[in-house]
Protein backbone atom coordinates (compact mmCIF):
# COMPACT_ATOMS: atom_id res chain seq x y z
CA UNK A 1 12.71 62.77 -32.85
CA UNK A 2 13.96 63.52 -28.87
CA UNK A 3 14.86 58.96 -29.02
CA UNK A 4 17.20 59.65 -31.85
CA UNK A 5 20.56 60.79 -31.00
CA UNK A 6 20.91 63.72 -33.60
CA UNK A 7 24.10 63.84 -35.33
CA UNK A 8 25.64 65.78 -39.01
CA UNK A 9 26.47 62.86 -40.54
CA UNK A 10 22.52 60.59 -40.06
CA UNK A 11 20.12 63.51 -39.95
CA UNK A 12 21.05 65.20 -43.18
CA UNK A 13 21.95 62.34 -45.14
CA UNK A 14 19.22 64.11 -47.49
CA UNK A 15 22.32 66.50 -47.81
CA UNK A 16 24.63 64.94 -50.14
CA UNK A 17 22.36 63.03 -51.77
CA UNK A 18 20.68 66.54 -52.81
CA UNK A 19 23.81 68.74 -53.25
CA UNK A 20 24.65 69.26 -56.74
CA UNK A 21 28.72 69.21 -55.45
CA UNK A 22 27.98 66.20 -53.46
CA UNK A 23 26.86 62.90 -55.94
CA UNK A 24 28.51 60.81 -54.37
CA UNK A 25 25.47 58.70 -53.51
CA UNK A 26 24.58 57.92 -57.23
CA UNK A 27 25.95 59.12 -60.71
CA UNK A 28 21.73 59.89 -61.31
CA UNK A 29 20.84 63.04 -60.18
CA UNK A 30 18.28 63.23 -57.83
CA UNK A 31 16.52 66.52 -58.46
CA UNK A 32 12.93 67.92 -60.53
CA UNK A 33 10.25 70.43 -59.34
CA UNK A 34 8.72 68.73 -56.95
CA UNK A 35 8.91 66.42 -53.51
CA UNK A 36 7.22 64.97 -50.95
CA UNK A 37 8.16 64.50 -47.69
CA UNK A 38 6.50 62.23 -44.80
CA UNK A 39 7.53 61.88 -40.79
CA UNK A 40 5.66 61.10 -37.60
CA UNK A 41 6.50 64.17 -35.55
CA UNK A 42 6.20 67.26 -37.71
CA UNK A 43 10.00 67.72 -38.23
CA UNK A 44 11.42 70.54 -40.88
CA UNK A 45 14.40 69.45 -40.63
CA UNK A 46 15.74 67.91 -43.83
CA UNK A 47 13.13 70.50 -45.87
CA UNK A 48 15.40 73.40 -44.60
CA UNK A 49 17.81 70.96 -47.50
CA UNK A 50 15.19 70.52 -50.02
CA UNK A 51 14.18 74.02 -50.43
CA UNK A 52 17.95 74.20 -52.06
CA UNK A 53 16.61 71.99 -55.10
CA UNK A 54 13.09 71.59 -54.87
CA UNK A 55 10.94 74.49 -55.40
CA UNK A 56 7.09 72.56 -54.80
CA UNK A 57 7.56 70.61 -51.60
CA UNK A 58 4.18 68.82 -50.04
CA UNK A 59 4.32 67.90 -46.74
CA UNK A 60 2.25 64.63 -45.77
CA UNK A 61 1.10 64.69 -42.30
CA UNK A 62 -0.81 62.26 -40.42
CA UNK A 63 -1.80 63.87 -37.02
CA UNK A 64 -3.89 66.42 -37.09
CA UNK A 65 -1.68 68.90 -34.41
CA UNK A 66 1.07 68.46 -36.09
CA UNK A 67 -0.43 69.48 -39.52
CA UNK A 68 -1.72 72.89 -37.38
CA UNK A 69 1.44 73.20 -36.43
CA UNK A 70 3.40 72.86 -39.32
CA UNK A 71 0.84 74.98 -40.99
CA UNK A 72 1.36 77.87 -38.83
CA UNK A 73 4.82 77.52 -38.91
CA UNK A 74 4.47 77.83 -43.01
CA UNK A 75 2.63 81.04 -42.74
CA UNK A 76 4.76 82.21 -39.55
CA UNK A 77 1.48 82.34 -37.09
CA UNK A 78 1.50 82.02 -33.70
CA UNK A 79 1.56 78.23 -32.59
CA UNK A 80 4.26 76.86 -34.79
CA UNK A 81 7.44 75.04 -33.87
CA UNK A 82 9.81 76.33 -33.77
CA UNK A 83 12.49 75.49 -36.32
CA UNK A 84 15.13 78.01 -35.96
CA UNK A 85 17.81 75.55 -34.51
CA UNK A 86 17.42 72.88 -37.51
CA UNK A 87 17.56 75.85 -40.26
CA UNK A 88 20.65 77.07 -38.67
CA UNK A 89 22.53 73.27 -39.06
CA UNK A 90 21.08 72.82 -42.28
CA UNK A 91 23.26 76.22 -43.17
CA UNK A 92 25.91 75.24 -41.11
CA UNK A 93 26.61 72.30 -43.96
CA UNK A 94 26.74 75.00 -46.45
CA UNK A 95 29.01 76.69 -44.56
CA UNK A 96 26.14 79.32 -43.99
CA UNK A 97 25.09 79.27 -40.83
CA UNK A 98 24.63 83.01 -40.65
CA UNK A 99 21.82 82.85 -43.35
CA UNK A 100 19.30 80.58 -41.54
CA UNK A 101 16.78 83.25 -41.15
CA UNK A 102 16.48 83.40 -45.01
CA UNK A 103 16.72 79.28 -45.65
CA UNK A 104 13.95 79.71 -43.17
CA UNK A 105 11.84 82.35 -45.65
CA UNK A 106 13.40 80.22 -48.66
CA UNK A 107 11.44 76.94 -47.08
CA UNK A 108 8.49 78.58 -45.98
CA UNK A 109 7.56 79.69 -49.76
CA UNK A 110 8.84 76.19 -51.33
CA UNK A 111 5.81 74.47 -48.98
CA UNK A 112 2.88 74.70 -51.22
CA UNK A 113 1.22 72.39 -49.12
CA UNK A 114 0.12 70.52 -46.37
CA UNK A 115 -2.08 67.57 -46.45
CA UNK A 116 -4.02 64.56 -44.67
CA UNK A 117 -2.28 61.37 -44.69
CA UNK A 118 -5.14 59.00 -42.99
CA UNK A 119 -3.19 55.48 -42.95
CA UNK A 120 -7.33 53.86 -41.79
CA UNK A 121 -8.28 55.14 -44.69
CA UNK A 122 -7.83 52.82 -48.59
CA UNK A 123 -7.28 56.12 -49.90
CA UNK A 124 -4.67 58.21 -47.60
CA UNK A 125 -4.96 61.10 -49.19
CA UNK A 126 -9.08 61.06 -49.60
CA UNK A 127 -10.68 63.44 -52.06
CA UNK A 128 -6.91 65.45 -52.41
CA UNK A 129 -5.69 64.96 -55.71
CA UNK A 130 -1.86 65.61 -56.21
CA UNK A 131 0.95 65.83 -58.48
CA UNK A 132 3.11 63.45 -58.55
CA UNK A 133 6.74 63.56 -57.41
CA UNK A 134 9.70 63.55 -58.57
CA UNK A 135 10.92 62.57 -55.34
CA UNK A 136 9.43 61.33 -52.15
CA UNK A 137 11.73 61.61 -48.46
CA UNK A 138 10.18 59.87 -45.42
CA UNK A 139 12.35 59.17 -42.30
CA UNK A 140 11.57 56.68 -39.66
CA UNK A 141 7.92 56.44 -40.76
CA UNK A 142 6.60 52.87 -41.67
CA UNK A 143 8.44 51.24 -38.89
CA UNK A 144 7.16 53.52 -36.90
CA UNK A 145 3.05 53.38 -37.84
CA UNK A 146 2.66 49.98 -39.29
CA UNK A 147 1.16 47.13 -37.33
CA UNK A 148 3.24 44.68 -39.11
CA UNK A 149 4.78 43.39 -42.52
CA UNK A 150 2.11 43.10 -44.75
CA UNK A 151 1.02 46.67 -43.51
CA UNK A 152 4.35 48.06 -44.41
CA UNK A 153 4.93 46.89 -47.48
CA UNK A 154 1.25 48.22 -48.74
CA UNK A 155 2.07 51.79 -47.05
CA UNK A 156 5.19 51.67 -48.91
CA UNK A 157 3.18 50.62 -52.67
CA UNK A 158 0.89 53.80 -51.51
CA UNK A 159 3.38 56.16 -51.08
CA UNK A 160 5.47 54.94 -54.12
CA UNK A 161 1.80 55.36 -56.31
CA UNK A 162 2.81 59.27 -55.91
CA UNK A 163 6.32 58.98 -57.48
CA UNK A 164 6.97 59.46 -61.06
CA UNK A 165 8.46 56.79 -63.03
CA UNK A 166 12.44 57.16 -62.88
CA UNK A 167 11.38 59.56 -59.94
CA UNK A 168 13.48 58.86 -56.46
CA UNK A 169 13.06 57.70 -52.78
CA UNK A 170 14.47 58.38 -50.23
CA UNK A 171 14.51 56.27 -47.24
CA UNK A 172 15.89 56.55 -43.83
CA UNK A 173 14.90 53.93 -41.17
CA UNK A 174 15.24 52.43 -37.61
CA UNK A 175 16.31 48.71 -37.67
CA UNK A 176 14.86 46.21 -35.45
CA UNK A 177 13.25 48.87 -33.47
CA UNK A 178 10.11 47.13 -31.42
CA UNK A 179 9.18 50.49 -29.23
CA UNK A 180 9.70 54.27 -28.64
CA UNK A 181 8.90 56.37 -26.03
CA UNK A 182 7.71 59.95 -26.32
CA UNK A 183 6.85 61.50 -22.77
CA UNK A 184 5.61 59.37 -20.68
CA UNK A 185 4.17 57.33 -23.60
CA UNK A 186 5.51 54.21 -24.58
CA UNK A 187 4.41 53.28 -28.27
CA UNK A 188 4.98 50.10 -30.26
CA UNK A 189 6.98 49.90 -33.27
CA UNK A 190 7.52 47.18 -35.90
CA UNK A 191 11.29 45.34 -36.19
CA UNK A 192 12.37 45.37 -39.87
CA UNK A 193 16.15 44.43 -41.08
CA UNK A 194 17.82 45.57 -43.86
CA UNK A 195 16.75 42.24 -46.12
CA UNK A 196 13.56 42.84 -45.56
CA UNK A 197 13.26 46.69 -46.09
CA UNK A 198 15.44 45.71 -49.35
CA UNK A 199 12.84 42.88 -50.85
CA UNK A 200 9.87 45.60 -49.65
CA UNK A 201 11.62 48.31 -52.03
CA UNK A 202 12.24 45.82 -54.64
CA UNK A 203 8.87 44.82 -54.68
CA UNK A 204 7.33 48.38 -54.22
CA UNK A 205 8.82 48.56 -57.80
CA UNK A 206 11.93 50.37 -56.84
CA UNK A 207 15.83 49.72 -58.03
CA UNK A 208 18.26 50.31 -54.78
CA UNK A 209 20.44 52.78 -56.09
CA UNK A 210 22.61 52.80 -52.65
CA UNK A 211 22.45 52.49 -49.17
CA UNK A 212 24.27 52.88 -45.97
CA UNK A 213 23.89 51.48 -42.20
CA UNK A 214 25.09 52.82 -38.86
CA UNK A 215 24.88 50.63 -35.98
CA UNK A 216 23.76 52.45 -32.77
CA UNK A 217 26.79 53.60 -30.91
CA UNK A 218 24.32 55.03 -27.66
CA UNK A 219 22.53 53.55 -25.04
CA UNK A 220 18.81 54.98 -24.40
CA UNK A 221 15.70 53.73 -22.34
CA UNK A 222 13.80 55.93 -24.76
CA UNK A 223 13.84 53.68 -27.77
CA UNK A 224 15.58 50.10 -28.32
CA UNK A 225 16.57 50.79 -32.07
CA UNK A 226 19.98 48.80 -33.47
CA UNK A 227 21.14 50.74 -36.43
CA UNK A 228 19.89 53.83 -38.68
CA UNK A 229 20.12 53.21 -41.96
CA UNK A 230 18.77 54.78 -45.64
CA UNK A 231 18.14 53.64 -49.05
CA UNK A 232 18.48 55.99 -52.04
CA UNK A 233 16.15 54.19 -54.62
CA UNK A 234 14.81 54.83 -58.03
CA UNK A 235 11.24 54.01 -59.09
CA UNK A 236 11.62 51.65 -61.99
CA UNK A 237 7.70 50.55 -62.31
CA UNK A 238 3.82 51.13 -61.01
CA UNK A 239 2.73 47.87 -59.32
């Protein structure tokens, strides 16, 4: 997102948490067959990581551009985004930043698909029937899209319905952010803290497995965000 300052440490937290010579978010592993991964702006960026230990990824998308686009991008058409600069970092932490063009390749054939995630609809998904996960990844989403608490908590229960049992979450979000601004566009966004993303996880079902906050060390007109922080959680029950 162009209102996030980008940095190694907060936009691959996926990293570690993934890496097989990394655990040092959790002594469970966080690994299986297949994930899920949901954002607002079409962003590849921590699938270029995925692809490492996921071989069935399913992107969730809820604008319809953005699903052309990451579609294209998937089967290397014309009108995709281009990635090239976010496969190269993702390397770059493997201490292969030469190989990018083939974590590229490596990604495109672990996205098996790309699907409608219509947040006005009961049912986001519709008539699309899906496996379910044994790990889900959204970053700054729910903040982002939901009108208010109740709203984000029931996005959350939705998204969790798609997670296996012991399956993991993770979650990276924006705290007490109340707007963004893409453009020219200024958009509304809902303030959460940490206590109450917390009590939403714990209700969604989920055990906190870790988590870790970094208070906003930039100043930006673009977006009034305080902190960045993400939750590595394990789904303990359906509710």
């Amino acid at each position: 997102m162009i209102f996030i300052k980008r940095t190694k440490r907060l936009d691959y937290t996926v990293y570690p948490v993934l890496s097989k010579h990394q655990p040092r978010e959790s002594n469970r592993s966080v690994k299986g067959e297949t994930l899920m991964n949901i954002s607002v702006d079409g962003n590849l960026s921590e699938n270029f990581v995925a692809a490492d230990f996921f071989n069935y990824i399913i992107l969730l998308e809820s604008s319809n551009p953005s699903m052309k686009a990451l579609e294209n991008w998937v089967r290397n058409e014309p009108g995709g985004a281009k990635q090239s600069h976010a496969a190269e970092f993702a390397c770059s932490l493997k201490g292969q930043s030469t190989e990018w063009k083939k974590q590229e390749e490596k990604t495109r054939r672990a996205i098996k698909q790309v699907v409608k995630w219509d947040i006005t609809k009961e049912n986001p998904l519709g008539a699309v029937v899906l496996p379910q996960a044994d790990c889900i990844v959204t970053l700054y989403y729910l903040e982002l899209v939901s009108k208010d608490h109740n709203m984000y908590i029931n996005l959350l229960k939705k998204l969790l319905s798609l997670l296996k049992i012991g399956g993991h979450l993770i979650l990276m979000a924006l705290i007490n952010i109340s707007y963004y601004t893409v453009g020219q566009h200024k958009f509304a966004a809902l303030k959460c803290n940490e206590e109450f993303i917390q009590k939403a996880l714990t209700e969604a079902g989920c055990s906190i497995l870790s988590s870790e906050t970094h208070k906003r060390d930039f100043k930006s007109l673009l977006s009034d965000y305080e902190a960045i922080t993400y939750f590595v959680c394990c789904k303990e029950k359906a509710v």
